[in-house]
Protein backbone atom coordinates (compact mmCIF):
# COMPACT_ATOMS: atom_id res chain seq x y z
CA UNK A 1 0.00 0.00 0.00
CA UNK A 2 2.70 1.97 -0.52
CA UNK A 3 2.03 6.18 -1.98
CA UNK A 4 -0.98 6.63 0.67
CA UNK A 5 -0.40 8.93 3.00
CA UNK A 6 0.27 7.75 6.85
CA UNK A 7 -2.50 8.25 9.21
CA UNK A 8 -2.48 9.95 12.14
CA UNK A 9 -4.20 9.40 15.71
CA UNK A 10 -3.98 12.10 18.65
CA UNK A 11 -3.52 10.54 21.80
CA UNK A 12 -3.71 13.54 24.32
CA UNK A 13 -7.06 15.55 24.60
CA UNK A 14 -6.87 19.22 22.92
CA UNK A 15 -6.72 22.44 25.39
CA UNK A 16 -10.30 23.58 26.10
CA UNK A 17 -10.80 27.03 24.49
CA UNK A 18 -11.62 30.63 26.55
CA UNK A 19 -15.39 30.95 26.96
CA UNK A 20 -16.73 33.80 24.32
CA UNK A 21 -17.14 37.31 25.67
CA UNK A 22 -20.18 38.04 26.72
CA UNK A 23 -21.63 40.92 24.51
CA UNK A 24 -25.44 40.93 25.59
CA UNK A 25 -27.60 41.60 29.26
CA UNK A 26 -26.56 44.06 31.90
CA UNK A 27 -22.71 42.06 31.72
CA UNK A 28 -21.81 42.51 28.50
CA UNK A 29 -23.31 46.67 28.55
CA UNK A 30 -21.17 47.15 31.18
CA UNK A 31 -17.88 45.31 29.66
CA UNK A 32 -18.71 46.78 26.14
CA UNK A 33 -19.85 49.86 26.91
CA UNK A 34 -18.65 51.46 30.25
CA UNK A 35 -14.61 49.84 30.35
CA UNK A 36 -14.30 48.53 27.31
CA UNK A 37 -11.12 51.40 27.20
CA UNK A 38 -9.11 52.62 30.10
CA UNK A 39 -10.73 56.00 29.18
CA UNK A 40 -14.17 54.72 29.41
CA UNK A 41 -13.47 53.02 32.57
CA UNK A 42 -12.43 56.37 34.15
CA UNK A 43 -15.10 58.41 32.50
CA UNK A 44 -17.70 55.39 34.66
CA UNK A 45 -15.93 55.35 38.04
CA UNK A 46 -16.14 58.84 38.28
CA UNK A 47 -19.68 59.25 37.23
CA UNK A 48 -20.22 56.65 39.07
CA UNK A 49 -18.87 58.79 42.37
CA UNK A 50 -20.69 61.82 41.09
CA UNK A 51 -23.57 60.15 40.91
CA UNK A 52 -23.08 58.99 44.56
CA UNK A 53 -22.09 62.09 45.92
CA UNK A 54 -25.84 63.84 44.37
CA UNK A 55 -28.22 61.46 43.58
CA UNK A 56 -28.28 59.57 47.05
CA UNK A 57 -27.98 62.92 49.49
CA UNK A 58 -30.82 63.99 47.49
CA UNK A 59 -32.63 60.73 47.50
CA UNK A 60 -32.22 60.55 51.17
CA UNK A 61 -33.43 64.10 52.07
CA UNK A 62 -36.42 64.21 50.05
CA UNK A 63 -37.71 60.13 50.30
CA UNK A 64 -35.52 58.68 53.18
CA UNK A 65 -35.67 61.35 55.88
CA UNK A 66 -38.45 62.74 54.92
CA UNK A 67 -41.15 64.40 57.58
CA UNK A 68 -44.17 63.55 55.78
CA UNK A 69 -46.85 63.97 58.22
CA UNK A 70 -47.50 67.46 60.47
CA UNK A 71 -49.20 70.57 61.52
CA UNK A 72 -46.10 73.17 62.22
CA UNK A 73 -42.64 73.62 61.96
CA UNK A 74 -42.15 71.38 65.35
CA UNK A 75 -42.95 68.53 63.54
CA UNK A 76 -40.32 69.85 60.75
CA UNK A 77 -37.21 70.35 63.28
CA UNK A 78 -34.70 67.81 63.85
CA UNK A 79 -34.98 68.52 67.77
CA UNK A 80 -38.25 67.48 67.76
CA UNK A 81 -37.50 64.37 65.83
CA UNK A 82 -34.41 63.16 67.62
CA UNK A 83 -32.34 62.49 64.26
CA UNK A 84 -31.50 64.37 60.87
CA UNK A 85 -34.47 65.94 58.93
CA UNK A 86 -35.10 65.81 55.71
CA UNK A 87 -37.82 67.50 53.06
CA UNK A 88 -40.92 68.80 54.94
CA UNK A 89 -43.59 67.79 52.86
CA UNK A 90 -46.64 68.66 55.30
CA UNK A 91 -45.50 72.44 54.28
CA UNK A 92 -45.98 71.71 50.68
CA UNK A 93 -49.89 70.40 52.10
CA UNK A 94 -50.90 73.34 54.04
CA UNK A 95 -49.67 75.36 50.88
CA UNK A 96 -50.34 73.25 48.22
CA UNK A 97 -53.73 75.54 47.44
CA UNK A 98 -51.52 78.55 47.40
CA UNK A 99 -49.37 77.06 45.00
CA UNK A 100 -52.17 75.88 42.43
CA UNK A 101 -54.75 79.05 42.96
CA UNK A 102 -52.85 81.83 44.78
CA UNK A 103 -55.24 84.27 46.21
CA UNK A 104 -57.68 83.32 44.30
CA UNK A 105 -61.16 83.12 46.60
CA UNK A 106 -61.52 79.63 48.18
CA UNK A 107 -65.63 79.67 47.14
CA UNK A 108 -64.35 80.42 43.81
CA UNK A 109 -61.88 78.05 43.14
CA UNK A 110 -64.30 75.77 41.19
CA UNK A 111 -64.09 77.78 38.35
CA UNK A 112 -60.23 77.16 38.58
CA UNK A 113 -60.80 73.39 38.57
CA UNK A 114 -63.33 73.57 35.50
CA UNK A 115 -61.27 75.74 33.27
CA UNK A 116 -58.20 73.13 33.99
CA UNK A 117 -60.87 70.06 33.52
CA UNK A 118 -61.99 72.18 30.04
CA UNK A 119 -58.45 72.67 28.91
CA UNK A 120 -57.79 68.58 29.30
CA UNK A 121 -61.09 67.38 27.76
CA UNK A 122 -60.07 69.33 24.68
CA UNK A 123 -55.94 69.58 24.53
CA UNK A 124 -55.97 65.46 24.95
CA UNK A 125 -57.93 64.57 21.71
CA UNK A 126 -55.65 66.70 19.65
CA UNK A 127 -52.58 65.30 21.03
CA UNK A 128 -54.10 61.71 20.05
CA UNK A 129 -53.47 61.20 16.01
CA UNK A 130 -56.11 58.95 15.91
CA UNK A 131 -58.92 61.29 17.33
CA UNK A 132 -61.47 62.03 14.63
CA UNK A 133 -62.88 65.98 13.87
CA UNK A 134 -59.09 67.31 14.45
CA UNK A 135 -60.74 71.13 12.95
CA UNK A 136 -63.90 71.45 15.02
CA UNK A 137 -61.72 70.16 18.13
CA UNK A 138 -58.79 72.68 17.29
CA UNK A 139 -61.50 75.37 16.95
CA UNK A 140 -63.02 74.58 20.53
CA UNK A 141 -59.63 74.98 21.95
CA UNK A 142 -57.93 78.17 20.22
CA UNK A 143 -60.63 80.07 19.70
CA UNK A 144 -63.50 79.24 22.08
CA UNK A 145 -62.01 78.25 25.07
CA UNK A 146 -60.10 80.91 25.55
CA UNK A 147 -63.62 82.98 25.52
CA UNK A 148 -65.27 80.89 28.05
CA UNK A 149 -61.74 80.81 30.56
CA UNK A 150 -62.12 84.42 30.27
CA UNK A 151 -65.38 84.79 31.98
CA UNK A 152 -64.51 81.64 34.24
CA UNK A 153 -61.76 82.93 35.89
CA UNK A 154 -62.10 86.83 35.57
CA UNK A 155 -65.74 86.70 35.85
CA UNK A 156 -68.28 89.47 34.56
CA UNK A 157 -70.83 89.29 31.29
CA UNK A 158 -71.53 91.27 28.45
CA UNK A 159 -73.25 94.50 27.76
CA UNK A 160 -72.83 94.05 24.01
CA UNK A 161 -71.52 91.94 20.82
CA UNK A 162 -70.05 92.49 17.58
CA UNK A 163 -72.07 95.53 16.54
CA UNK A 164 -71.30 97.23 19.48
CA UNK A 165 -67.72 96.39 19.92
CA UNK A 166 -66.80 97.51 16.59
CA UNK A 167 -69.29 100.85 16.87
CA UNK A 168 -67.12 101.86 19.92
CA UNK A 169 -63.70 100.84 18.22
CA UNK A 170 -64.36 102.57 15.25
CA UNK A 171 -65.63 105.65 17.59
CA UNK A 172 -62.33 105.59 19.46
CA UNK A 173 -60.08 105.52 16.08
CA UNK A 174 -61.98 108.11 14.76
CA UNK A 175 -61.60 110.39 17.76
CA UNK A 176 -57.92 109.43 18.62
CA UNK A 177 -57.08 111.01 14.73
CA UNK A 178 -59.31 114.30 15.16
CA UNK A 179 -57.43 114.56 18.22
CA UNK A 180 -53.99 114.34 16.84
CA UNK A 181 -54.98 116.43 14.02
CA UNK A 182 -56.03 119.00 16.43
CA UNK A 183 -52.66 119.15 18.29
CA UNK A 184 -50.61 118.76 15.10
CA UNK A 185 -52.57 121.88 13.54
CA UNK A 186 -51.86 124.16 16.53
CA UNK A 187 -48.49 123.77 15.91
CA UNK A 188 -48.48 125.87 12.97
CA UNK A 189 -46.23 126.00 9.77
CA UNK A 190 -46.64 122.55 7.64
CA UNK A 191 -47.51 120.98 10.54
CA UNK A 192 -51.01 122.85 10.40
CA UNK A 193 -51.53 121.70 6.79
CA UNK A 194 -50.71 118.14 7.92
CA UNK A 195 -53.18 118.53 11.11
CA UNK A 196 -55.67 119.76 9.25
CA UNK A 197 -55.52 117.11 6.64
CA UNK A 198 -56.10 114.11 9.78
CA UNK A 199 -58.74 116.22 11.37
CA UNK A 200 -60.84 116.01 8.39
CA UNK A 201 -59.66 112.31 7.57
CA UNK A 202 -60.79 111.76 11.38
CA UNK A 203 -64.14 113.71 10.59
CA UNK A 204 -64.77 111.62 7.50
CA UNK A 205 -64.48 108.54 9.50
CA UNK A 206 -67.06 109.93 12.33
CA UNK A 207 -69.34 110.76 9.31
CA UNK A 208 -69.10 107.31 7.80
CA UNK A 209 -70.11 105.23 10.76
CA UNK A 210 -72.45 107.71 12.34
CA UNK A 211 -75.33 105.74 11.27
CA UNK A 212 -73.80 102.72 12.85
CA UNK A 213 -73.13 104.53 16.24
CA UNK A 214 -76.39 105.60 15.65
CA UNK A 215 -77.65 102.27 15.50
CA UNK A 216 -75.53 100.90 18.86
CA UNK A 217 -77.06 103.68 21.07
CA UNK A 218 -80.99 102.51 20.02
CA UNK A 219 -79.75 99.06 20.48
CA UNK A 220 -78.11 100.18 24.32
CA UNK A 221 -81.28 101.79 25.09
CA UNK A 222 -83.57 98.31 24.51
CA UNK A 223 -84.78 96.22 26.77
CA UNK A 224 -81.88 93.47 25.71
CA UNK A 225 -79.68 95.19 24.20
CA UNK A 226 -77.03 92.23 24.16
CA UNK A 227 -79.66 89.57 22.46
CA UNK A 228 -80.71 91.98 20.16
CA UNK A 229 -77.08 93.08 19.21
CA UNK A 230 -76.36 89.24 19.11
CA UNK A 231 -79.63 88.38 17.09
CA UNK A 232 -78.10 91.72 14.58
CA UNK A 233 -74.84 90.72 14.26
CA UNK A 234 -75.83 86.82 13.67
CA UNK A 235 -78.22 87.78 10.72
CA UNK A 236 -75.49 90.10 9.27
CA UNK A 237 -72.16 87.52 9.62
CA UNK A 238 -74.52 84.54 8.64
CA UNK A 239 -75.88 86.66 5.36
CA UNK A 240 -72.75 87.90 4.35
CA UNK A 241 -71.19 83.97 4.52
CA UNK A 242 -74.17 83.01 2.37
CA UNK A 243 -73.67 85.50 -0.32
CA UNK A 244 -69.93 85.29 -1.10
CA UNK A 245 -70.13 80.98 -0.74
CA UNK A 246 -72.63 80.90 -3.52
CA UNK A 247 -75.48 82.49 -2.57
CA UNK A 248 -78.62 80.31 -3.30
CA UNK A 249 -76.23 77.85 -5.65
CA UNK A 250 -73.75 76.67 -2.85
CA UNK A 251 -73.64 79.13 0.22
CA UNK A 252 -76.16 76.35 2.48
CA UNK A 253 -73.18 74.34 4.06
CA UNK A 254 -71.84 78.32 5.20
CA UNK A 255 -75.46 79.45 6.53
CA UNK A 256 -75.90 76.33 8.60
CA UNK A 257 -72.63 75.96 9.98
CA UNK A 258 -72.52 80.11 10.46
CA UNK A 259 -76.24 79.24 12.24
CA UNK A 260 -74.51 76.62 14.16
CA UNK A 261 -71.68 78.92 15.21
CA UNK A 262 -74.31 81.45 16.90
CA UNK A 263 -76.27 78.86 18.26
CA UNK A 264 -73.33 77.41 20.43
CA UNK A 265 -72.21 81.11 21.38
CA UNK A 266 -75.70 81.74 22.56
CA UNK A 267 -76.14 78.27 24.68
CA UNK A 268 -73.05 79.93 26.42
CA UNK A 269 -74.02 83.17 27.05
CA UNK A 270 -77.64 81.74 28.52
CA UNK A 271 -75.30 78.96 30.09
CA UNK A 272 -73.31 81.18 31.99
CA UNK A 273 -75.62 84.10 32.31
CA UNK A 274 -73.49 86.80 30.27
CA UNK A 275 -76.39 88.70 29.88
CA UNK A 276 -77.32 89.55 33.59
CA UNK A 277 -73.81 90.18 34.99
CA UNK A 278 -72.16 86.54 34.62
CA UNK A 279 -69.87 85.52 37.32
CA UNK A 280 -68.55 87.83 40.15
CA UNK A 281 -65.43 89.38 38.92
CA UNK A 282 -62.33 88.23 40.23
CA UNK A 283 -59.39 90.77 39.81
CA UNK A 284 -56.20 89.14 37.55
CA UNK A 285 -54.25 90.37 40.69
CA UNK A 286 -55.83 88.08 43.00
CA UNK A 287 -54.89 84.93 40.52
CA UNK A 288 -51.60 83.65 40.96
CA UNK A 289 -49.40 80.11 41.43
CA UNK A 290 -49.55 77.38 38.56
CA UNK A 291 -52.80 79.19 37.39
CA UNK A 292 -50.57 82.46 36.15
CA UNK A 293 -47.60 79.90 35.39
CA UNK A 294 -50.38 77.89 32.96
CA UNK A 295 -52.11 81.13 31.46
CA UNK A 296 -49.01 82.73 31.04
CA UNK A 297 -46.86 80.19 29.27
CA UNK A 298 -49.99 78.65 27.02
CA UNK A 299 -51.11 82.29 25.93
CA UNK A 300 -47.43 83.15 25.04
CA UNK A 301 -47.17 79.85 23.36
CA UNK A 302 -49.97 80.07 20.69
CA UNK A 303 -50.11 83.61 20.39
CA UNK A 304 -46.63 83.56 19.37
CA UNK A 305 -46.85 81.01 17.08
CA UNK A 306 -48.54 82.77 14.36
CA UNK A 307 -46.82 86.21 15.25
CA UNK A 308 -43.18 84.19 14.49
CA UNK A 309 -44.81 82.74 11.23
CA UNK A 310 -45.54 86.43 9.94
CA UNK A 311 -42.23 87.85 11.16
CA UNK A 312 -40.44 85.08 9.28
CA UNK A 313 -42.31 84.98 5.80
CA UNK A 314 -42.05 88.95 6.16
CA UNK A 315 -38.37 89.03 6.39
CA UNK A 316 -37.85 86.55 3.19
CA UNK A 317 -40.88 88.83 1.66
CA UNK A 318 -39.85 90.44 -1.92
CA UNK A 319 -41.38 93.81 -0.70
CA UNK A 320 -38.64 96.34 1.13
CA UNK A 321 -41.30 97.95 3.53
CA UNK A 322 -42.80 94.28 4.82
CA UNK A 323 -39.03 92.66 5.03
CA UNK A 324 -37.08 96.51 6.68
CA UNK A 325 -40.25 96.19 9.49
CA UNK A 326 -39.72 92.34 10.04
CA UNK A 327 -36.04 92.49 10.38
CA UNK A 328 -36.20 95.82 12.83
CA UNK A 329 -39.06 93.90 14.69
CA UNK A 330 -37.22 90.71 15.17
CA UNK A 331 -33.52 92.59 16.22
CA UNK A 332 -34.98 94.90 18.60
CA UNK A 333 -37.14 92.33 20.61
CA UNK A 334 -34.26 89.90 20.90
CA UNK A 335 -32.27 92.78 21.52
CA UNK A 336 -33.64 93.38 24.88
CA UNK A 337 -33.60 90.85 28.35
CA UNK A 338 -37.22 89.58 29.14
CA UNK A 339 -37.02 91.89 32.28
CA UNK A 340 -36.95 94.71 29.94
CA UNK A 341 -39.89 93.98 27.67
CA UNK A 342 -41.70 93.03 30.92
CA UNK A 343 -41.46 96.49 32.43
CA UNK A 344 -42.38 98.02 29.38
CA UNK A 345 -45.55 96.23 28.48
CA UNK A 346 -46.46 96.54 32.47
CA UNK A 347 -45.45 100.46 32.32
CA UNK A 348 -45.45 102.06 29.03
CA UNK A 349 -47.91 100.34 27.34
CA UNK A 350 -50.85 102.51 29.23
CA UNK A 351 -49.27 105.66 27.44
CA UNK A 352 -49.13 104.28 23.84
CA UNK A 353 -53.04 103.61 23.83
CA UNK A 354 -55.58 106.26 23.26
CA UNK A 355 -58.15 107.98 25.34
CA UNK A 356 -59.22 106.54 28.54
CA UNK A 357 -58.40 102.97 26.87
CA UNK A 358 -57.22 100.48 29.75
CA UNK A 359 -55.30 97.21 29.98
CA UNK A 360 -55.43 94.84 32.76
CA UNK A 361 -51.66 94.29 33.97
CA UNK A 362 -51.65 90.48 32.82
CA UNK A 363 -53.02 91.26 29.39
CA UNK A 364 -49.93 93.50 29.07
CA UNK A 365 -47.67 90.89 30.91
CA UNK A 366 -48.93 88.58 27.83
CA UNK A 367 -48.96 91.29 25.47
CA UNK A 368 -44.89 91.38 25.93
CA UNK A 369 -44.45 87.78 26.24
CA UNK A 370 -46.48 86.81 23.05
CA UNK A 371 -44.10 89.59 20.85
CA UNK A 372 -41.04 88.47 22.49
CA UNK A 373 -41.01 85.28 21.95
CA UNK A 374 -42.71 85.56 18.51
CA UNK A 375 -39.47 87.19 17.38
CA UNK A 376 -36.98 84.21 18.76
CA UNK A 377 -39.54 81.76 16.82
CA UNK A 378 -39.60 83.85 14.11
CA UNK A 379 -35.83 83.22 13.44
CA UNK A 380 -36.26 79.56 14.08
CA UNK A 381 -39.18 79.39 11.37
CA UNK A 382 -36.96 81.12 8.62
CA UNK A 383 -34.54 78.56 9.27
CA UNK A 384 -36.89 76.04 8.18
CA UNK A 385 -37.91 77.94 5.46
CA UNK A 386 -34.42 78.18 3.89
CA UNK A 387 -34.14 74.42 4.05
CA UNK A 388 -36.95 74.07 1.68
CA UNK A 389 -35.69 73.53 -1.93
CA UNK A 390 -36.90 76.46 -4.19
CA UNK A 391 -37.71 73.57 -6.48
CA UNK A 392 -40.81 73.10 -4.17
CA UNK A 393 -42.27 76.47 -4.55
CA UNK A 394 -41.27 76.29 -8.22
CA UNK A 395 -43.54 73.30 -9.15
CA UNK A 396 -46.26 74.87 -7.05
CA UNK A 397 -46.46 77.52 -8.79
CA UNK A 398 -46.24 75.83 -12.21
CA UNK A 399 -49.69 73.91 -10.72
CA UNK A 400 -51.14 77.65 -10.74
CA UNK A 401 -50.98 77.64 -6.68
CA UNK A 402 -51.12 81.27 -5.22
CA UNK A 403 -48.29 82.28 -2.62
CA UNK A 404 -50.46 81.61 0.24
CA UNK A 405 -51.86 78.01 -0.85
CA UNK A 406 -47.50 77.87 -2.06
CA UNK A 407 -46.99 78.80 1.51
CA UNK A 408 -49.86 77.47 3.64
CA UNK A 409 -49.64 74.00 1.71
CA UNK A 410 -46.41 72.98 0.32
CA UNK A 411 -43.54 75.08 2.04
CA UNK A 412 -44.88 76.05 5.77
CA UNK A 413 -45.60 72.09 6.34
CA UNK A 414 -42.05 71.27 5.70
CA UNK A 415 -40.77 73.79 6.97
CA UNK A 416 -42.33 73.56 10.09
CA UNK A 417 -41.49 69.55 10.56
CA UNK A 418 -38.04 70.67 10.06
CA UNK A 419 -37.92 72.92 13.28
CA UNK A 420 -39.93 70.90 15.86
CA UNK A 421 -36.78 70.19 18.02
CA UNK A 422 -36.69 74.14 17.71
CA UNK A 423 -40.08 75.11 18.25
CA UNK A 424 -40.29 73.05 21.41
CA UNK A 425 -37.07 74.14 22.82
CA UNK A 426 -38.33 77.80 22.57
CA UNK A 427 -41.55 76.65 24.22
CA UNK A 428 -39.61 75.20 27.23
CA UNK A 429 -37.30 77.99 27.79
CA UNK A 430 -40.46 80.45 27.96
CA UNK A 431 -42.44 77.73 29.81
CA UNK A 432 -39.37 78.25 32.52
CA UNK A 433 -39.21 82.23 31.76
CA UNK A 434 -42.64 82.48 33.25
CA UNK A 435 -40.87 83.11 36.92
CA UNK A 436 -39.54 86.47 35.63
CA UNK A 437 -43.40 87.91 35.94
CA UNK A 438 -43.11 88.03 39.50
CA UNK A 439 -40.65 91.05 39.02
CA UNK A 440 -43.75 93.12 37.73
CA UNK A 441 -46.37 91.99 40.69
CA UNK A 442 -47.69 88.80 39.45
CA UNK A 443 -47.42 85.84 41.68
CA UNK A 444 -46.94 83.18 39.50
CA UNK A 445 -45.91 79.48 40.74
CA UNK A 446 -42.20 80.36 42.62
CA UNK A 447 -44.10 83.85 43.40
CA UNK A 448 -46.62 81.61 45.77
CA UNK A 449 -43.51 80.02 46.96
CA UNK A 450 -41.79 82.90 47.73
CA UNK A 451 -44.75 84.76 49.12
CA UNK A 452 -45.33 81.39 51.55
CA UNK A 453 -41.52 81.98 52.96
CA UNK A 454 -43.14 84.49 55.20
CA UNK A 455 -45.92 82.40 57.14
CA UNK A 456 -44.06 82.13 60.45
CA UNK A 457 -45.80 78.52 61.26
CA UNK A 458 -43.63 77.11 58.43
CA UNK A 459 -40.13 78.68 58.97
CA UNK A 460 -37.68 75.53 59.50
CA UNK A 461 -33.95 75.02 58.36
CA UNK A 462 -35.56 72.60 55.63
CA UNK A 463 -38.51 74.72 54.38
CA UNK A 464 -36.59 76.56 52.03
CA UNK A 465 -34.96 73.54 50.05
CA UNK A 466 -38.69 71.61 50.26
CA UNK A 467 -40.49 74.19 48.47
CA UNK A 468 -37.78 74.49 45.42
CA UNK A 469 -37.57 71.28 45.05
CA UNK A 470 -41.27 70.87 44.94
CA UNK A 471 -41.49 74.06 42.32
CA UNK A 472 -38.57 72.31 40.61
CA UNK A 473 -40.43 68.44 39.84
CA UNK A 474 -43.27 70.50 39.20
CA UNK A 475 -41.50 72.47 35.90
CA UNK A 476 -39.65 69.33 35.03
CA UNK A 477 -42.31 67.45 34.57
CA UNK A 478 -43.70 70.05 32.24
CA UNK A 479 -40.80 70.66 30.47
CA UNK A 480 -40.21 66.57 29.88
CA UNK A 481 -43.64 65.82 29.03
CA UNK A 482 -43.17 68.63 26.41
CA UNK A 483 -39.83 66.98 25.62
CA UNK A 484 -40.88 63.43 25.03
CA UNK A 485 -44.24 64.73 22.64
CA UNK A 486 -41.92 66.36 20.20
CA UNK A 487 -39.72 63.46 19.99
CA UNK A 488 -43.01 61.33 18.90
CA UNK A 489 -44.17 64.04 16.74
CA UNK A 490 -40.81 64.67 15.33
CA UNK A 491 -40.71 60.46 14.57
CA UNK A 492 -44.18 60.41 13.50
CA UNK A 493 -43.73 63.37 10.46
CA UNK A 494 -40.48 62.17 9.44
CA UNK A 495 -41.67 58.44 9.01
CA UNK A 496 -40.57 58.70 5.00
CA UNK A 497 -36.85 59.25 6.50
CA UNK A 498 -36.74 56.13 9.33
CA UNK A 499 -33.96 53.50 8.62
C-alpha cells in the first residue's frame, strides 16, 4: 500500500478554548460599553462617584428622611425628631392651594378646577393622532375656550356683541385722529396743513359710521340690548357667509354651519348668564401660582406662534417695507432681556393707547411675552424655510398655486417639521421664563412660593430647600412631558426618512 499517505491518531485531549465574551444583558453593557477602554473606565468610576455624591444625598433628604406627616414647623425640626431631617412635605400640604390658585377666593376656586378640567377634555384629543374631527376640536380649543376661561376665571358678562364692539372701536379711532390732528394743527407752519388734513380724515371717519353709532345707542337703550345686538350681528355675519359661498347655488353648508356657530355662542351666554352680569369678577391680581404659570406660558405659546410665522415669511418677503419692518421687529425684541420687555408692556404700554383705553396688567404681561417670543420663533421658522428647496415652490407655482396656498400648503408644512426640536425648545425655555413675571407683581408658581416663605408657622432650616424642590419636579415634569411629545411628533412626520 505503498504512496498513501500515513495516518495519524492524537492521543492527548486538545486544550479547552476561553469561553466567548459576553456581549449581551446588563454584563456585557457594562464590559462593552462602560470599560471597554481605560478612558471609558475612568469616565464610569467617576460618574459613578458623582452620581453617589448627588443622587443619594438627594434621595435621602427628600424620600428617606423625609417628615411627611405634620401641623407646624415642630414637627419639621430635627430637635423634635431626635435624628437628621429631611424635606418637609406637610408644608408643601398646608400650601399646596396657594401654589395651584394663589389668592384666588376659596368659594371660587371651582371655576379654577373647570377651566383646567376644560383645557384637558379638549388639549388630549388633539394630542391623540387617531382622534377624529381634528378642525372642530382645534377650533373649541384656540378660539373658544379661551372665551369661556375668560369669563370663568375673571368673571363678569356682556353689555354688548359684535355691533357694538366695533361701533365703539371705530368711535375711538376716529376720535384718537381728530385729536392728533387737532394738536398737530396748533403747531403751525406745515404741521397745520398736515393737522388739518387728519382732522378732516378723522371727521370723515365719524361721518361714515355715524349711522352705525347711531344704530348701537338705540340698540343700548332696549330692553336686551345684548340679544338683540347678538340676534343683529348673527343675521349680518350669517348673510354675508351666504352670499360670497354661492349664494342660493352653494352658500347652504356656510349658513348652517354660520347658524350653528351662533347657536353654540348663545347656549353659552344663557349657560353662563353673560347677559345679567355673569360671574362675580375676580381681579387678575388676586390669581396667581400654577394658574398664572399655565395662562401665562400657554397664551405666550400660541399667540406667538402665528406672530413668528408672519415675522419670518415677512423678512424673506420680496417687498422692502414688509421685510425693513420684520427684520427691525425681530432685532430689537431679541435685543432686549425679558425683564426689559416686561417692564415696558407693564409700564409704558398705558401711554401708547388712546383715550381713557385700559389694559389689565396680565393682558400687558402677555402682550410682551407673546411679541417676544414671537421674534426668537420667528428666526427659528426662517430657518426652516431656507431648508426648503426652491424647487418646491417652483412646481407649485407651475400647478397655478397662489403664494399663500404655495406657503400654507407645500412650504410652511415642511418647513415647520423641520424645526420641531426648535419650536419646542423655545416653548420650554419660555415655559421656565414664566418666573420672571413676578418682578412686575404677578405671583406666579415660585411667586406663591416665595410669598409662603413668610408664614411664620412654616419657617424651618428645611422649608426653604422643600419648596424648590417641589417648584422644581413641578416644571420638570412640564418641560419633559413637552420633551418626550416632540420626539413622537418629530418620529411620527419624518416616518418617510426612518432607517
Amino acid at each position: 500500500m505503498t504512496g498513501l499517505p500515513a495516518s495519524f491518531v492524537r492521543q492527548d485531549l486538545v486544550d479547552s478554548r476561553p469561553a466567548p465574551v459576553k456581549t449581551t444583558g446588563f454584563t456585557g453593557f457594562v464590559r462593552t460599553r462602560l470599560f471597554n477602554t481605560p478612558t471609558n473606565a475612568i469616565l464610569t468610576i467617576v460618574g459613578a462617584l458623582l452620581l453617589w455624591l448627588t443622587v443619594v444625598p438627594t434621595v435621602k433628604f427628600l424620600l428617606i428622611d423625609a417628615v411627611w406627616q405634620g401641623t407646624s414647623r415642630t414637627d419639621c425640626l430635627a430637635a423634635a425628631a431626635g435624628h437628621e431631617v429631611g424635606a418637609c412635605w406637610p408644608f408643601v400640604q398646608a400650601k399646596f392651594a396657594q401654589f395651584v390658585y394663589g389668592f384666588y377666593p376659596e368659594d371660587e376656586r371651582w371655576r379654577v378646577n373647570l377651566t383646567f378640567a376644560l383645557a384637558a377634555l379638549l388639549l388630549l384629543p388633539l394630542l391623540i393622532p387617531r382622534v377624529p374631527a381634528k378642525s372642530l376640536n382645534a377650533g373649541l380649543f384656540f378660539v373658544a375656550f379661551p372665551v369661556v376661561a375668560f369669563f370663568l376665571l375673571h368673571g363678569g358678562g356682556l353689555h354688548g356683541f359684535a355691533l357694538s364692539w366695533t361701533a365703539d372701536l371705530l368711535s375711538g379711532f376716529s376720535a384718537s385722529i381728530s385729536e392728533a390732528g387737532s394738536k398737530l394743527a396748533a403747531g403751525g407752519g406745515v404741521f397745520s396743513l398736515l393737522g388739518s388734513l387728519i382732522y378732516g380724515f378723522g371727521s370723515a371717519v365719524w361721518v361714515l359710521i355715524w349711522p352705525l353709532s347711531w344704530l348701537r345707542d338705540a340698540i343700548q337703550n332696549a330692553s336686551r340690548p345684548l340679544w338683540i345686538d347678538f340676534a343683529i350681528t348673527a343675521v349680518v355675519v350669517s348673510g354675508l357667509l351666504f352670499l360670497l359661498n354661492g349664494g342660493f347655488r352653494n352658500g347652504w353648508r356656510a349658513l348652517v354651519r354660520s347658524l350653528a356657530i351662533f347657536a353654540g355662542i348663545a347656549v353659552v351666554i344663557f349657560v353662563m348668564r353673560l347677559d345679567r352680569g355673569g360671574l362675580p369678577i375676580v381681579d387678575s391680581r388676586m390669581w396667581g401660582g400654577l394658574l398664572v404659570t399655565l395662562v401665562v406660558s400657554v397664551t405666550g405659546i400660541v399667540t406667538s406662534m402665528p406672530v413668528g410665522i408672519a415675522l419670518a415669511l415677512g423678512r424673506r418677503s420680496t417687498i422692502p417695507l414688509i421685510r425693513i419692518f420684520s427684520v427691525l421687529f425681530i432685532e430689537f425684541w431679541r435685543g432686549v432681556p425679558l425683564i426689559t420687555v416686561l417692564f415696558f408692556a407693564t409700564y409704558m404700554l398705558p401711554l401708547f393707547l388712546p383715550g381713557n383705553f385700559t389694559v389689565d396688567g396680565l393682558v400687558r404681561v402677555l402682550i410682551g411675552i407673546a411679541l417676544f417670543a414671537g421674534a426668537y420663533n420667528a428666526e427659528v421658522i426662517r430657518g426652516g424655510l431656507q431648508a426648503i428647496p426652491r424647487g418646491q415652490a417652483e412646481a407649485a407655482s407651475a400647478l397655478g398655486l397662489s403664494y399663500w396656498k404655495i406657503t400654507g400648503l407645500v412650504v410652511m408644512p415642511q418647513a415647520l417639521r423641520h424645526v420641531i426640536p426648535g419650536l419646542v425648545n423655545s416653548f420650554i425655555a419660555l415655559f421656565k421664563d414664566t418666573s420672571l413675571v413676578s418682578i412686575v407683581a404677578l405671583f406666579d408658581l415660585l411667586g406663591s412660593l416665595r410669598a409662603s416663605f413668610a408664614d411664620p408657622t412654616w419657617s424651618t432650616p428645611t422649608t426653604l430647600f422643600t419648596g424648590f424642590a417641589f417648584t422644581g419636579i413641578v416644571y420638570f415634569v412640564f418641560c419633559f412631558g413637552m420633551s418626550r411629545y416632540s420626539l413622537f411628533v418629530e418620529h411620527r412626520l419624518n416616518a418617510h426618512r426612518r432607517t
